[in-house]
Every structure is written in structure tokens, then in C-alpha cells.
Protein backbone atom coordinates (compact mmCIF):
# COMPACT_ATOMS: atom_id res chain seq x y z
CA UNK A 1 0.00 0.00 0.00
CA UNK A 2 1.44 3.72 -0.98
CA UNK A 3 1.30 6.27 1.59
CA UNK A 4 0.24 9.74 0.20
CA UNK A 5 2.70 12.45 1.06
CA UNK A 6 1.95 14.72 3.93
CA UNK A 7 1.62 17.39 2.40
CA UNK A 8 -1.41 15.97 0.51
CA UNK A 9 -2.91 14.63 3.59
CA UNK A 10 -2.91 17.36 4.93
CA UNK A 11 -4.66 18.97 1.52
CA UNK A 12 -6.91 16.38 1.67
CA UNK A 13 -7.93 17.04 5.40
CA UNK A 14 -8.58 20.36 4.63
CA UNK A 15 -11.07 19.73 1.43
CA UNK A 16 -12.92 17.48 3.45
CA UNK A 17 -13.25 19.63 6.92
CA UNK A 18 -14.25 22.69 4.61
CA UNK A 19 -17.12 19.85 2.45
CA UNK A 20 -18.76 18.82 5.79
CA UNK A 21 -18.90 22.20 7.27
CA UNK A 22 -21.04 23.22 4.59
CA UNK A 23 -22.93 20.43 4.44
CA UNK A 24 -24.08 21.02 7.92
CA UNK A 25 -27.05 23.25 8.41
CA UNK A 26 -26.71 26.93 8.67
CA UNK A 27 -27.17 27.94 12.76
CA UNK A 28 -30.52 29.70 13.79
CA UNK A 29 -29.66 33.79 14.68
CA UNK A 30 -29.11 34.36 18.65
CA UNK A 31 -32.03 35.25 20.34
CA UNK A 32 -31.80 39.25 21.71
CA UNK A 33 -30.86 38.51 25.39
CA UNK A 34 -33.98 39.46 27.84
CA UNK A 35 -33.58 41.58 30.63
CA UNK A 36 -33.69 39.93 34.04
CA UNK A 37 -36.30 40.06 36.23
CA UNK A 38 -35.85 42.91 39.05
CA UNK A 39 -37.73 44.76 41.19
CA UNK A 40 -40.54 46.93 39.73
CA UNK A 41 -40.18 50.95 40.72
CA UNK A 42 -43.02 53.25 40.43
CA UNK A 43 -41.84 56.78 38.94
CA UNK A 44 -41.76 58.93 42.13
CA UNK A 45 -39.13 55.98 43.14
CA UNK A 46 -37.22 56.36 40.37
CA UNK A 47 -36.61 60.32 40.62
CA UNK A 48 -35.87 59.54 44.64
CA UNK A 49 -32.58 57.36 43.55
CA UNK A 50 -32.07 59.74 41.08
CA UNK A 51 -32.09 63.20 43.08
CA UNK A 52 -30.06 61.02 45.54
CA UNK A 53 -27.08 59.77 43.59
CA UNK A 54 -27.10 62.28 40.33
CA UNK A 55 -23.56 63.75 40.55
CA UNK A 56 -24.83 67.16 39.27
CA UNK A 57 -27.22 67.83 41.56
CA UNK A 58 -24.68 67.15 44.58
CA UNK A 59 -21.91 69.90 43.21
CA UNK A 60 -24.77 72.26 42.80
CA UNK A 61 -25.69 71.59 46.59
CA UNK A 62 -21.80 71.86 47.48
CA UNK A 63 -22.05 75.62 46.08
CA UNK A 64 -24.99 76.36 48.01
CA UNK A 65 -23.00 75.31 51.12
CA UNK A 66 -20.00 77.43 49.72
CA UNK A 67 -22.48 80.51 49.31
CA UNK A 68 -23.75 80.01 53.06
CA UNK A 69 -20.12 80.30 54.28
CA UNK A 70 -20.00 83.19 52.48
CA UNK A 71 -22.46 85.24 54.96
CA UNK A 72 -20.63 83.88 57.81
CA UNK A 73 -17.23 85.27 56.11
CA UNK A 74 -19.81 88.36 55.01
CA UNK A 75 -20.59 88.73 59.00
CA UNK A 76 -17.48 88.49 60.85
CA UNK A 77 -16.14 91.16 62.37
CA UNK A 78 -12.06 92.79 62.09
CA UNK A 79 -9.82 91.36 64.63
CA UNK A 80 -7.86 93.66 66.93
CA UNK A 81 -4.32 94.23 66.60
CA UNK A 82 -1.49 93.82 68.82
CA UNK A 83 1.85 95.62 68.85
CA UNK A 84 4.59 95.67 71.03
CA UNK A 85 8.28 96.99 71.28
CA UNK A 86 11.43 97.17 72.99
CA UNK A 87 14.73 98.90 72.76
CA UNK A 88 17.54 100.65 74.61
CA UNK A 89 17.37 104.38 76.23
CA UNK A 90 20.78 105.67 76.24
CA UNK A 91 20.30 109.72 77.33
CA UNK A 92 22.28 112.46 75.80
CA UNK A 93 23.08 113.87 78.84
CA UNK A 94 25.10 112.67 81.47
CA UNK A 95 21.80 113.75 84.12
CA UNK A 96 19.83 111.23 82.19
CA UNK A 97 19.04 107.69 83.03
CA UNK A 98 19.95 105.07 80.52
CA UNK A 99 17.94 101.60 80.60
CA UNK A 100 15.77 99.68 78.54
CA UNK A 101 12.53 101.72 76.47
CA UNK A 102 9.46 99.32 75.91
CA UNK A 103 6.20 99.79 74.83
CA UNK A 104 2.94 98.20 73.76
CA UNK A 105 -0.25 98.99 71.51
CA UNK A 106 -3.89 97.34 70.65
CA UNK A 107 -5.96 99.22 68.40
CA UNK A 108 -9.46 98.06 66.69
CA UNK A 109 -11.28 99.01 63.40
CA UNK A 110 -15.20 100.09 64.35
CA UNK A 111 -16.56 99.40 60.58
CA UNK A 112 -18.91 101.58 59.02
CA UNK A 113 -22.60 100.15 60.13
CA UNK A 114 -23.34 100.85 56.74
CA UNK A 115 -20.87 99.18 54.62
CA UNK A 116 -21.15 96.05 57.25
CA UNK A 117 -24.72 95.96 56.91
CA UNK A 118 -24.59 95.96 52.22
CA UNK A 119 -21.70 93.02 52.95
CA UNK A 120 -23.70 91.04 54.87
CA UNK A 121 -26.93 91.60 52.56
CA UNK A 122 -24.94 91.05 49.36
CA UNK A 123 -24.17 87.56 50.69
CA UNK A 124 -27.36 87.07 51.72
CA UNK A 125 -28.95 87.38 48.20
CA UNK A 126 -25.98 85.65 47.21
CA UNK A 127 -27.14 82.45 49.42
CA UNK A 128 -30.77 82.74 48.06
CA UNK A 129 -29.24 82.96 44.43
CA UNK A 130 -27.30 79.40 44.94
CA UNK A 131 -30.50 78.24 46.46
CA UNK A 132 -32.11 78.90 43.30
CA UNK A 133 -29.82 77.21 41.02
CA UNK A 134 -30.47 74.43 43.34
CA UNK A 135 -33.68 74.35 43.10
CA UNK A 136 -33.06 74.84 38.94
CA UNK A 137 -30.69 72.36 38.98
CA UNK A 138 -33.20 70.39 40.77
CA UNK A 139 -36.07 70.99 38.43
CA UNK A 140 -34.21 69.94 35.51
CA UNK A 141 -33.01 66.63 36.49
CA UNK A 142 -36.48 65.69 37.71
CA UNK A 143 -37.92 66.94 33.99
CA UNK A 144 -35.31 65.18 32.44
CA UNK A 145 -35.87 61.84 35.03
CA UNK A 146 -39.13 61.78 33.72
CA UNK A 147 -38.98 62.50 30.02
CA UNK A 148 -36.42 59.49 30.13
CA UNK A 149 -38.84 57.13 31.97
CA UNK A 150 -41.75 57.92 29.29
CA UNK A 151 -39.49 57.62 26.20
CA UNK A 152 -39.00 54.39 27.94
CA UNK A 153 -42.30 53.61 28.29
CA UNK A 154 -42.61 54.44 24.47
CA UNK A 155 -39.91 52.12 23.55
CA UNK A 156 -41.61 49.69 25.35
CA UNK A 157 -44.42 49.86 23.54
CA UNK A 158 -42.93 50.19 20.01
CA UNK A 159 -40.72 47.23 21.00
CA UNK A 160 -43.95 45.01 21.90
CA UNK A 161 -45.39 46.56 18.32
CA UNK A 162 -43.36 45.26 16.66
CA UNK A 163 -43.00 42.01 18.50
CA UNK A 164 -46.63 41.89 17.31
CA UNK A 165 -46.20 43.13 13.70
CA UNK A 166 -43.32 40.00 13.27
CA UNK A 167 -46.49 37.70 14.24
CA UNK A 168 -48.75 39.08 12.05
CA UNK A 169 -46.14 38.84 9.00
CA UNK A 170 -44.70 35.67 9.76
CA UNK A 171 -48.72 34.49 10.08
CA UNK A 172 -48.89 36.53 6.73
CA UNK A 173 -46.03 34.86 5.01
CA UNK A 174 -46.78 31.15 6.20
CA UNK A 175 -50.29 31.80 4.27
CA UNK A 176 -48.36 33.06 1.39
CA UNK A 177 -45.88 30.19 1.43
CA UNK A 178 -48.62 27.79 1.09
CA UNK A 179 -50.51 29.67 -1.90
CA UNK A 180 -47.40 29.56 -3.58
CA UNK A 181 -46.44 25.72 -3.49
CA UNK A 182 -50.38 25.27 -4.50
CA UNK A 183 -50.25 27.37 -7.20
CA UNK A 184 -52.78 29.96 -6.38
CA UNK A 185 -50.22 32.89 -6.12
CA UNK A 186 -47.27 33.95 -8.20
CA UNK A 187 -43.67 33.34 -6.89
CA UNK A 188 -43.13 36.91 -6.09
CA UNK A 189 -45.54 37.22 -3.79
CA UNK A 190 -43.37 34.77 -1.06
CA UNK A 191 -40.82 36.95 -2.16
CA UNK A 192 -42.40 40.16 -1.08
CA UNK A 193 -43.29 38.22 2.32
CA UNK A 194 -39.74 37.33 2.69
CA UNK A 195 -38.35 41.05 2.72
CA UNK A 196 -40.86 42.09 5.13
CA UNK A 197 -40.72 39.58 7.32
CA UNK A 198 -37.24 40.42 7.78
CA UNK A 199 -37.60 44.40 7.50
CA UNK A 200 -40.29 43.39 10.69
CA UNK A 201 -37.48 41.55 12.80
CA UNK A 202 -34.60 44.15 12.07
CA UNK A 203 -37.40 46.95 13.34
CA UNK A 204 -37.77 44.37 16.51
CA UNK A 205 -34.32 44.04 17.54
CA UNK A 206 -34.11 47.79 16.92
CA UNK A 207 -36.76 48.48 19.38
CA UNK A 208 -34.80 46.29 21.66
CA UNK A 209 -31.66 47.56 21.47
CA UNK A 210 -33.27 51.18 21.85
CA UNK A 211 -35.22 50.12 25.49
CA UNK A 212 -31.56 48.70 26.46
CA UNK A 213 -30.37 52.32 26.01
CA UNK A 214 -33.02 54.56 27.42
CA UNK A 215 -32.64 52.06 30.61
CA UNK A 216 -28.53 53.31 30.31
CA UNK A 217 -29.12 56.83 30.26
CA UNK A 218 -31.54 56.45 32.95
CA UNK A 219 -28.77 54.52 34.93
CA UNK A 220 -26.35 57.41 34.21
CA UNK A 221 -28.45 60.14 35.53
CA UNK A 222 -28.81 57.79 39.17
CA UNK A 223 -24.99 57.44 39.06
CA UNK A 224 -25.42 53.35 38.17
CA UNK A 225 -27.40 53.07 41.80
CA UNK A 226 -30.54 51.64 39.81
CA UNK A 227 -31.24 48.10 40.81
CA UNK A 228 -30.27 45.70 38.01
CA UNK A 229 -33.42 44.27 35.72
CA UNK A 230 -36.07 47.38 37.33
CA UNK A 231 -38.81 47.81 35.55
CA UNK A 232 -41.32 50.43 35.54
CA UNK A 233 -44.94 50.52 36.52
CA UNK A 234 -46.11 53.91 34.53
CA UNK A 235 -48.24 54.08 31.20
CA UNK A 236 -48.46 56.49 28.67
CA UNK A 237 -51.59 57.32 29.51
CA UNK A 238 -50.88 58.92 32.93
CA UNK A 239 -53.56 61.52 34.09
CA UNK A 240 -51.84 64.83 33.89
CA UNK A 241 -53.03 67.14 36.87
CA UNK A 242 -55.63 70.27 36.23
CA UNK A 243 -53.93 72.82 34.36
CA UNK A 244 -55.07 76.51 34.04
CA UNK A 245 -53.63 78.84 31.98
CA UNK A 246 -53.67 81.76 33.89
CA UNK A 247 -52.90 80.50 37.16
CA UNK A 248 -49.80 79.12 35.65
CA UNK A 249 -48.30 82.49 34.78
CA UNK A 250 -49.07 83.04 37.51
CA UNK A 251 -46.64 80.23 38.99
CA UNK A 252 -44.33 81.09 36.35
CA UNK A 253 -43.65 84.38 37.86
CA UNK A 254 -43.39 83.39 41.65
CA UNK A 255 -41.92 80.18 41.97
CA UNK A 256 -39.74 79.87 38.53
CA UNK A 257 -36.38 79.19 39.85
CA UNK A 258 -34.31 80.78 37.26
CA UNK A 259 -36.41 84.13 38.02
CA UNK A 260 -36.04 83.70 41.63
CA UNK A 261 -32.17 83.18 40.82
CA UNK A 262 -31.93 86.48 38.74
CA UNK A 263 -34.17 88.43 41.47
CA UNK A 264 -31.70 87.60 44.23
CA UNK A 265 -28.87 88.53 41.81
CA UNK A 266 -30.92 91.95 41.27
CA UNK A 267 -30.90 92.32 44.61
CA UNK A 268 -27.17 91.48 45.31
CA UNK A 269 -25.98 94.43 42.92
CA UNK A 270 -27.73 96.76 44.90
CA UNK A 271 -26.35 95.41 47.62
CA UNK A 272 -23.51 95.73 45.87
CA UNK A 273 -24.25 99.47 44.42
CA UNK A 274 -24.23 100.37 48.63
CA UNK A 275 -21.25 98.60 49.34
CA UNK A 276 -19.26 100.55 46.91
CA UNK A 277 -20.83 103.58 48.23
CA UNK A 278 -20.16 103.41 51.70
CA UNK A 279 -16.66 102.08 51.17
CA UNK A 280 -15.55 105.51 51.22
CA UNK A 281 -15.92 105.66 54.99
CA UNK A 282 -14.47 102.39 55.80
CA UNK A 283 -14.63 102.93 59.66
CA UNK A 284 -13.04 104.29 62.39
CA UNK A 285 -9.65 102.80 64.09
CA UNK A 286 -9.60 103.32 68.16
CA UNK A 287 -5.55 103.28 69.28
CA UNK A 288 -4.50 102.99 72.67
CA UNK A 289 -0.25 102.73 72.91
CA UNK A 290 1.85 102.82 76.26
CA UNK A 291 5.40 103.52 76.32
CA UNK A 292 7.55 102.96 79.41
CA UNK A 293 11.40 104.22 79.34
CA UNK A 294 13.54 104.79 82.78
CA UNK A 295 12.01 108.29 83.44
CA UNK A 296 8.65 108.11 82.18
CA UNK A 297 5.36 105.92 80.91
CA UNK A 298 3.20 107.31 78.35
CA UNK A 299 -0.18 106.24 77.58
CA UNK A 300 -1.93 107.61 74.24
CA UNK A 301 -5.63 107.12 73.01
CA UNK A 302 -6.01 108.04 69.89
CA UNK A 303 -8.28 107.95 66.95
CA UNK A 304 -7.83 107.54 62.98
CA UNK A 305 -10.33 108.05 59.91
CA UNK A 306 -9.88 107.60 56.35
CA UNK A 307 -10.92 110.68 54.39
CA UNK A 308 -12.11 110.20 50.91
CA UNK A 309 -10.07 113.13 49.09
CA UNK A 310 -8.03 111.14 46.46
CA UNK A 311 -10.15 108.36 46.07
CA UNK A 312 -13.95 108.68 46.53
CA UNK A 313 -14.74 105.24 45.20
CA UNK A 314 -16.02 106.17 42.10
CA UNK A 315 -14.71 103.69 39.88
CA UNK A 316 -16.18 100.69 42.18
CA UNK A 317 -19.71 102.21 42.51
CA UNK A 318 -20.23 102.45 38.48
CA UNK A 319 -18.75 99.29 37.97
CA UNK A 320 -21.57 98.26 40.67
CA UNK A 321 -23.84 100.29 38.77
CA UNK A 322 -23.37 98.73 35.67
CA UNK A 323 -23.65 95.59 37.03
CA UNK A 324 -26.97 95.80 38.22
CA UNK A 325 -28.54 97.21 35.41
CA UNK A 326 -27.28 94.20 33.25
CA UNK A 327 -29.12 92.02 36.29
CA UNK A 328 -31.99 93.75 35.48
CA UNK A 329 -32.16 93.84 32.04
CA UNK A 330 -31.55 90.04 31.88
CA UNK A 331 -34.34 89.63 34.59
CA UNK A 332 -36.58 91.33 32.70
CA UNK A 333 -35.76 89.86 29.35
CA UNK A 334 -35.82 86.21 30.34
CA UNK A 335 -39.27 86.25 31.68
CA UNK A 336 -40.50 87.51 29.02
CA UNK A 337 -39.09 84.53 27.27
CA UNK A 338 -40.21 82.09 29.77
CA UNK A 339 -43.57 83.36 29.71
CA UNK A 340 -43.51 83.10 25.96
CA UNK A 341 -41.80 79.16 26.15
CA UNK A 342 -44.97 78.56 28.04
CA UNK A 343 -47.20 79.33 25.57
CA UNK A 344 -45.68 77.22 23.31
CA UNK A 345 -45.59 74.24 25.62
CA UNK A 346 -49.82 74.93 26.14
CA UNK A 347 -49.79 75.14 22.51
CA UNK A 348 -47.76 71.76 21.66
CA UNK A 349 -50.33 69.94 25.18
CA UNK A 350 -53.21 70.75 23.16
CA UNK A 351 -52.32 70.06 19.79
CA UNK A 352 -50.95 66.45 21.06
CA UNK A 353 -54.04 66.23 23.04
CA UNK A 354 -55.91 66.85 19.34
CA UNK A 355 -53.36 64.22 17.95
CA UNK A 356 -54.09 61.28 21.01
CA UNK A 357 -57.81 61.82 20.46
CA UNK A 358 -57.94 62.03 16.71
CA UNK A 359 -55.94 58.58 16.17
CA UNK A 360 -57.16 56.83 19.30
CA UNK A 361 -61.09 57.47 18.08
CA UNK A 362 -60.58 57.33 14.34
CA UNK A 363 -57.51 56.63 12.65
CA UNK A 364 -56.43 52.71 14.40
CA UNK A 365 -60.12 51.75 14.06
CA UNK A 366 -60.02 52.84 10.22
CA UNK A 367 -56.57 51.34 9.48
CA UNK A 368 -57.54 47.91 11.36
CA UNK A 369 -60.66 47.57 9.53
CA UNK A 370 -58.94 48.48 6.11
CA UNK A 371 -56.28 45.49 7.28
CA UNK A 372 -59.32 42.85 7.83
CA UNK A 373 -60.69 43.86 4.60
CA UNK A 374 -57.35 43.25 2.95
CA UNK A 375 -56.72 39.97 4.82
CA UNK A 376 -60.12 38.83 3.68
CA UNK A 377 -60.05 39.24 0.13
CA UNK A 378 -56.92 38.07 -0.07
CA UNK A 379 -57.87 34.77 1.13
CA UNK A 380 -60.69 34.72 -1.49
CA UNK A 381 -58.25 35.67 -3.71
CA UNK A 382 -59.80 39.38 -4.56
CA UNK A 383 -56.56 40.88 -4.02
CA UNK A 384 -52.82 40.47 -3.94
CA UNK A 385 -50.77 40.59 -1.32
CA UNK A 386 -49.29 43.57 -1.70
CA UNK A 387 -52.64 45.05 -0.94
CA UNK A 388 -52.07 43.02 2.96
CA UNK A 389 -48.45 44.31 3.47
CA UNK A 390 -49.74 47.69 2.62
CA UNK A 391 -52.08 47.96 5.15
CA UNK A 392 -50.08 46.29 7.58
CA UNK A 393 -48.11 49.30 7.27
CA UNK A 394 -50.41 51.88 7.44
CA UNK A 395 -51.71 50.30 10.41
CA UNK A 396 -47.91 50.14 11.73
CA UNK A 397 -47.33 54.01 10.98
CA UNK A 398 -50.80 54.99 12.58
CA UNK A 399 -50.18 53.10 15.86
CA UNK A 400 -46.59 54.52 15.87
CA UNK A 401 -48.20 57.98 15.47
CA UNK A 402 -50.54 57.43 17.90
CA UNK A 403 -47.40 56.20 20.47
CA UNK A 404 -45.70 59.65 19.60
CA UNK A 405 -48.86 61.64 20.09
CA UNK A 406 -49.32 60.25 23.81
CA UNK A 407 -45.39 61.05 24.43
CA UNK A 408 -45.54 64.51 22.98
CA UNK A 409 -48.65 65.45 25.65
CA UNK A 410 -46.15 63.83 28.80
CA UNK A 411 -43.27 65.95 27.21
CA UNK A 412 -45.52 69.13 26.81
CA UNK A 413 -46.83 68.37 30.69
CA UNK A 414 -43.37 67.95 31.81
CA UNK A 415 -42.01 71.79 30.18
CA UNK A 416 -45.35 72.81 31.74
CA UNK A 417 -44.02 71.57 35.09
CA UNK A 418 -40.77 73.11 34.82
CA UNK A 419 -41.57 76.09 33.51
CA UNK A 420 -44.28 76.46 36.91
CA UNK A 421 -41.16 75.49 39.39
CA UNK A 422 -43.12 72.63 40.61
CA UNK A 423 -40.65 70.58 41.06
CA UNK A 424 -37.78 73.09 42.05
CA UNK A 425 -38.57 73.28 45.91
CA UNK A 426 -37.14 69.82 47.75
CA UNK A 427 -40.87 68.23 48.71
């Protein structure tokens, strides 16, 4: 018997391990991995780990503690001073006593009342401006908390769509598939069912993949503290509380934390403005000094005042000046455009309102009765079934629509809440 050389063995290894792997059958695609099962949070739990944890929210709270030790720094008054010396006495005159000189001094500043009093009120309005951004900062991250948690709730929903819409096609394309091998329908048609059925599954594991990453961004804002596998027990449909135009502006104008932040800056240049102005008299310094040589001990009381002939603070109390009428104009200017942002978001609440109510009462009913009709002649053969996939997708695009519209009303709802402060004062 002749032994092949081993080079062709191993050729002929090769042929053969690359003839049975394709002869083997091609493996089904991975499942999309489902989340575990975790504990189910309702949403005013999820903002509470969120305001907890969220990084942001704790540096703004560390400036509000920094601003507070400002109007301690703001209300502390000068310390005294000490002084104290010592020499030699060596007399010109013969008659004279020589020996050692030594004397000591204290001497305090009594501030201006006035200038003390526009310190300590600057920092004041200072701590009520940081207290505002707080509550801004505040605000914001429970808006944003819950737009994330209802664009989650909308991925849900799309992602269970279109679980639902694969069903209905693969349904679709079985009936196909059989029509075909009988003979009733042209080869196309399967064809057609093929490239929707998997258009339908790449839509699914896009739905997926986009709950996966609404539940990460949620994560980020808690600073990863969410449980692993929550879920959330909210709808789309969530009541939204009584809303009134009016008394809304009303809110607006009150409890708005970025105007309460620019009031409180209004009124810390004035502060400010009074500062400058009654830094020309800075105070009065009381001196008492004793001196002690061989001979004699002196004591001196004396007095000193700063007099404002050179420098009457001019510079400092238009620079002050300026100041606060750039606080004022921007006070003025940005409620105007907050009161203006919330008419649009009343605008965009009722027009989604409109939306929800005109494709939840007329549109889905429509759009599943056209798909029934479809279905039905297409099993008598009436129509093709293009005519199905059609209005499986107009039925598809309406209840999408009708998803969005319900989101869009929570989003409007949510700039509503904002815009009122409602959610800027810790409960």
C-alpha cells in the first residue's frame, strides 16, 4: 500500500473539513438577550434614587454650602491688633538715666454700620441665588428623570409593536408560502413576504436595542445606583393634573427658579451698588499705645479716619452700577421669554391632546378595519398581497403615530411643570 505524502494529507484534510462544514445546516440567529427580572419601581421611586445619587445635583448643593459660608465670612467682624516693642534708652546727657525703652499697643477698626450691613446683605442674596440654582438644577433633572422614563415607556411599547407586527407577518407569510407551493399565487408574492418579514425583525431588535439604552441613560443620571433588571410601573396614559392657563403664569412668575435666581442677583448688585458707596468711609480705628522708658510711661488714646479726598470710590460704585442694570435687564428679558416658552408648551399639550384623540377614536379603528378587509379578500383571492403588506403598514405608521402623540402630551406636561417650578422646591 502507498502512503500519500503529507503534504497531501494534509490537503486532503482540509477539502474534506471545509465539504462537511457546509454540508451542515446553517445555525438559527441568537435570540436578543432578555432583561432579568428585578424589582418593579413606580416613577416617584425612580426620581428619589435619582435626586439622591445624580452627581450634578450634589456639586450644585456643594455651592450652596459654599455661598452660606459666604455670609458667615460676610458677618465676621475685624480682629484687633497687637503691637509691642522694645529697645535701649541711652540719654544724651550725662543727668539722664539710661535703661531699657518698651512699649505696647492694641488698636481696633469700628466698621462703618453701613458698609457692614450691604456686605452682609450682598451675601445674603448671594445664598438665596445658589438656592435657586439648586432648586433649577433640581427641576431639571427631575424633567429630564421623567422625560427618560416615558421615552422608555414608548420604547416599550414600540418594541412590543413590533413584537406583534413580526407575528402578524410571519402568520402573513406562512399563508403566502402555502398559496405559492399550490399554485394559487405567483412566486413573487413569497418573495415580497420574505423582505418584510425580515424588515419586521430588524425593526424588533431595533426596538430592543433602543429600550436597552433609554434604561442606560436612565442609569447614568442615578450614578449606576438603579437596581439591576427594574422595571417600571407607569403608562403612557398617565392623568396629567388640572392645568389653568392663567394661574400658571401666575406660577411662572413666583416660583420659577431661574427668576427667583436672577431676582436675588438683582438684589445682590444693589447690595452691591451700597457697598461701593459706603466704602468711602471704611470705619473708624480706636488706638491705645503705652510707652515705658527709665524716666517716664506714656499712655496715648487716639483715633484715625480715612478721608475720601483722592479716592472717593467712584470707579467701584459704576462698575456696581453697571452691574446691576445688566441684572436687570436680563431679569426682565428672560421672563418675558419664559412666559412666551410657556405658551408654546400649552400650545404643543393641546395640539398632542388633538393628535391622542384624533388617532385613538378614528384613525387605528379605520386602518384595522382596512387590514381585515385586505386579509379577507386576499384569502378569497380578490386581491394580492401587496394590498395586505400595505395595510399592515399603514396600520404600523398609525399606531406609531398614535405612540408619539401620547409622548408629545407627557413631554408638553413635563415643560409645563418646569416652567411652573413645581418641582424646584425639595418636597
Amino acid at each position: 500500500m502507498r502512503y500519500l505524502a503529507p503534504w497531501k494529507t494534509w490537503v486532503c484534510l482540509l477539502l474534506w473539513t471545509t465539504i462537511h462544514a457546509w454540508a451542515q445546516p446553517a445555525a438559527a440567529p441568537a435570540a436578543p438577550p432578555t432583561p432579568q427580572s428585578g424589582p418593579t419601581l413606580t416613577l416617584p421611586e425612580l426620581i428619589g434614587t435619582v435626586l439622591v445619587h445624580n452627581p450634578g445635583l450634589q456639586i450644585a448643593r456643594r455651592v450652596q454650602e459654599q455661598a452660606a459660608a459666604g455670609v458667615t465670612t460676610a458677618g465676621a467682624l475685624p480682629n484687633p491688633k497687637l503691637e509691642w516693642s522694645d529697645g535701649r534708652h541711652s540719654p544724651a546727657l550725662a543727668t539722664g538715666n539710661s535703661g531699657t525703652v518698651s512699649g505696647w499697643g492694641v488698636s481696633q477698626l469700628i466698621e462703618n454700620p453701613a458698609l457692614r450691613s450691604a456686605r452682609q446683605d450682598a451675601a445674603q442674596y448671594g445664598l438665596r441665588s445658589s438656592e435657586a440654582q439648586v432648586g433649577l438644577t433640581r427641576a431639571e433633572l427631575v424633567a429630564l428623570v421623567r422625560q427618560r422614563a416615558y421615552e422608555y415607556l414608548l420604547r416599550l411599547e414600540e418594541a412590543q409593536a413590533a413584537v406583534e407586527e413580526l407575528a402578524l407577518l410571519e402568520q402573513t407569510r406562512e399563508r403566502v408560502r402555502l398559496r405559492v407551493e399550490s399554485g394559487e399565487a405567483a412566486r413573487y408574492e413569497i418573495i415580497k413576504a420574505d423582505a418584510e418579514f425580515i424588515s419586521a425583525r430588524q425593526r424588533q431588535r431595533s426596538a430592543q436595542l433602543a429600550v436597552e439604552q433609554v434604561r442606560i441613560r436612565l442609569n447614568q443620571l442615578a450614578a449606576g445606583q438603579l437596581p439591576p433588571g427594574w422595571t417600571l410601573r407607569a403608562s403612557l396614559g398617565d392623568a396629567l393634573p388640572a392645568l389653568q392657563r392663567e394661574q400658571l403664569r401666575e406660577q411662572l412668575q413666583s416660583n420659577n427658579p431661574e427668576l427667583v435666581g436672577l431676582r436675588a442677583e438683582v438684589e445682590r448688585k444693589q447690595a452691591r451698588v451700597r457697598e461701593a458707596s459706603a466704602g468711602r468711609w471704611p470705619g473708624v480705628e480706636l488706638r491705645y499705645t503705652e510707652m515705658r522708658d527709665p524716666d517716664n510711661r506714656q499712655g496715648v488714646l487716639g483715633a484715625s479716619i480715612q478721608i475720601p479726598l483722592l479716592d472717593q470710590r467712584q470707579g467701584p460704585r459704576a462698575e456696581a452700577e453697571a452691574e446691576l442694570m445688566r441684572a436687570r435687564t436680563r431679569l426682565d428679558g428672560r421672563q418675558m421669554e419664559l412666559l412666551l416658552q410657556l405658551e408654546a408648551a400649552w400650545s404643543e399639550l393641546e395640539m398632542a391632546r388633538l393628535r391622542v384623540e384624533a388617532l385613538g377614536t378614528g384613525a387605528v379603528r379605520e386602518a384595522e378595519a382596512a387590514l381585515r378587509v385586505a386579509q379577507a379578500a386576499y384569502r378569497f383571492g380578490e386581491r394580492g398581497i401587496l394590498d395586505v403588506l400595505d395595510a399592515q403598514r399603514v396600520l404600523r405608521t398609525v399606531r406609531a403615530d398614535l405612540l408619539q402623540a401620547r409622548y408629545q402630551v407627557q413631554a408638553a406636561a413635563i415643560e409645563i411643570d418646569v416652567l411652573a417650578g413645581r418641582h424646584a422646591v425639595q418636597p
